[in-house]
Protein backbone atom coordinates (compact mmCIF):
# COMPACT_ATOMS: atom_id res chain seq x y z
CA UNK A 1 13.39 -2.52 12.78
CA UNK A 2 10.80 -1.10 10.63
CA UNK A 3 9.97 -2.63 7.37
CA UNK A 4 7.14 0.12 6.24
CA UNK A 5 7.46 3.50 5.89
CA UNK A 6 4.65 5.88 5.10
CA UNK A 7 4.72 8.15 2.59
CA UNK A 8 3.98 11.88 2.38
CA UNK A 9 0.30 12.71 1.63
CA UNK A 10 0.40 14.90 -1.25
CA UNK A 11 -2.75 15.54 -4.00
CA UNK A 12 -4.46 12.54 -2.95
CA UNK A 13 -1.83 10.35 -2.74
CA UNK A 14 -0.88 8.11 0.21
CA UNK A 15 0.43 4.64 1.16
CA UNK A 16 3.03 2.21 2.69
CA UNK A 17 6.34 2.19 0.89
CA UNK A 18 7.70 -1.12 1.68
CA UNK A 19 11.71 -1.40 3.03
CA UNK A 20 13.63 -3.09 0.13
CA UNK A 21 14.04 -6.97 1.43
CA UNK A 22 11.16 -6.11 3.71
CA UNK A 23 8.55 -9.18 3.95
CA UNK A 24 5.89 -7.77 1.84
CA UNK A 25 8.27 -6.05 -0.62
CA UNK A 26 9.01 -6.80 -3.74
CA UNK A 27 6.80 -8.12 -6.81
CA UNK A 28 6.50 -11.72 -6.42
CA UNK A 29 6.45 -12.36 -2.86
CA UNK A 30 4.35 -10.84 0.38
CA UNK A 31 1.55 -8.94 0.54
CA UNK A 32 2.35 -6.19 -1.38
CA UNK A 33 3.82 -8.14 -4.26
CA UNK A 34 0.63 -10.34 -4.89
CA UNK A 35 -1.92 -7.22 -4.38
CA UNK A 36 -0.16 -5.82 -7.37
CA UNK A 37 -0.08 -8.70 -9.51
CA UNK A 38 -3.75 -9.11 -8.80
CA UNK A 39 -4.50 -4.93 -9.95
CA UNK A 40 -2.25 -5.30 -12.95
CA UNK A 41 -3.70 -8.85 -13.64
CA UNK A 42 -7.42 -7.20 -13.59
CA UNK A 43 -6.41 -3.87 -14.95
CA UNK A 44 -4.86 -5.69 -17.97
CA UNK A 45 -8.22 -8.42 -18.26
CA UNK A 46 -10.51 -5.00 -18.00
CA UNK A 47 -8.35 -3.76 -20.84
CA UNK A 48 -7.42 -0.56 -19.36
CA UNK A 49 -3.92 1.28 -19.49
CA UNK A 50 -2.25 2.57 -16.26
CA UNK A 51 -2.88 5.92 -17.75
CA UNK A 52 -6.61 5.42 -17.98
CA UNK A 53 -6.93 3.93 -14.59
CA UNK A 54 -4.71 7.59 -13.30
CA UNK A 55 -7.28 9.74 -14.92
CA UNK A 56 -10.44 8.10 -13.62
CA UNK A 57 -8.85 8.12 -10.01
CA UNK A 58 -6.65 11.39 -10.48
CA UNK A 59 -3.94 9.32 -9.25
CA UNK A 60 -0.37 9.91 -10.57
CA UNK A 61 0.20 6.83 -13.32
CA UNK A 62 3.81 6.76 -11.40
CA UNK A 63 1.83 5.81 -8.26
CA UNK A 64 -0.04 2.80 -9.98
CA UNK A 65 3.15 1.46 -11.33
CA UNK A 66 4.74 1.18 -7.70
CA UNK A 67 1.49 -0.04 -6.71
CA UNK A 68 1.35 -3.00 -9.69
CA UNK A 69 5.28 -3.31 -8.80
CA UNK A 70 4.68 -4.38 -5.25
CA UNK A 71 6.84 -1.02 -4.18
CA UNK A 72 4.24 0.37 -2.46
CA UNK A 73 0.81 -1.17 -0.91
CA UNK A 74 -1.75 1.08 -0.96
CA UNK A 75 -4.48 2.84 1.25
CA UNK A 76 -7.96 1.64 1.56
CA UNK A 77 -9.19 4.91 0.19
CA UNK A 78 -6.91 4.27 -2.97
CA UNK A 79 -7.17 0.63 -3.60
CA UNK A 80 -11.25 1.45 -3.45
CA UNK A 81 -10.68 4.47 -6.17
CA UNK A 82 -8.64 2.09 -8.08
CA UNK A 83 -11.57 -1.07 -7.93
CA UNK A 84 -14.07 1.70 -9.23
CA UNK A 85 -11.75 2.75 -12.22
CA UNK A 86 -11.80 -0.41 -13.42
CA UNK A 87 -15.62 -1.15 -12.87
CA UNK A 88 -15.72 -2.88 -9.53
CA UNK A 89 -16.41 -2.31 -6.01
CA UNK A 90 -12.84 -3.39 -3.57
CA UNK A 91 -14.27 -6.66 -2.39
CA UNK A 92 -14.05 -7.57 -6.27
CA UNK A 93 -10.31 -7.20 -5.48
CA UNK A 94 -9.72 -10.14 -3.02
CA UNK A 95 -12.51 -12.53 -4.46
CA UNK A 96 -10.76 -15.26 -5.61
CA UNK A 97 -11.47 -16.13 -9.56
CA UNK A 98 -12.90 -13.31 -9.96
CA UNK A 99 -12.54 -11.52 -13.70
CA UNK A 100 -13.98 -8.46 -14.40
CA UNK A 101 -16.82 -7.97 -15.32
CA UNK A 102 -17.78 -5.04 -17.17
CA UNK A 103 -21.09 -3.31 -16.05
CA UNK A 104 -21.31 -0.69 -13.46
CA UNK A 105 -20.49 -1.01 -9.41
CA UNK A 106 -22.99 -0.66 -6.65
CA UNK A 107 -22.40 2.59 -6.43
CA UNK A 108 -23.13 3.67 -10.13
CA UNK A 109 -25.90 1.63 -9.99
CA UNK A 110 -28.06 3.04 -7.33
């Protein structure tokens, strides 16, 4: 019985597409539920659109709504692009109480 699926690498683009009633799936409960509450909760506090966060990363914004939707969890690769778009490095991601914080990432910095 599989619950995760992986989808097609195409420009860029890959990740887990979650089974519909699949333990991680949906936007409220498992994994890939709360990881994208937590983007869209940081995307929204960094006050940058979906559309922004697409360009910087030159992932599709259609992507990043399945991702904030819990449809979909993400790559490493990915979830690091999308940390960086919105000014932090990916262990900013799964620090609890974090906020962003504007200012440049580790990488911009040196």
């Amino acid at each position: 019985m599989d619950i995760i699926t992986t989808t097609r690498k195409t420009a860029g683009r890959s990740g887990f597409r979650l089974r519909p009633g699949a333990a991680g799936a949906g936007r409220r409960g498992g994994l890939a539920g709360r990881l994208g509450a937590r983007l869209r909760r940081l995307r929204d506090g960094a006050a940058i659109s979906q559309g922004e966060v697409a360009r910087r990363t030159g992932l599709q914004a259609s992507y990043l709504s399945k991702v904030e939707n819990g449809v979909l969890l993400p790559g490493l690769e990915n979830l690091d692009r999308i940390a960086r778009a919105m000014g932090m490095d990916l262990a900013g991601v799964f620090e609890r109480g974090r906020r962003h914080r504007p200012g440049r990432t580790r990488r911009q910095r040196g």
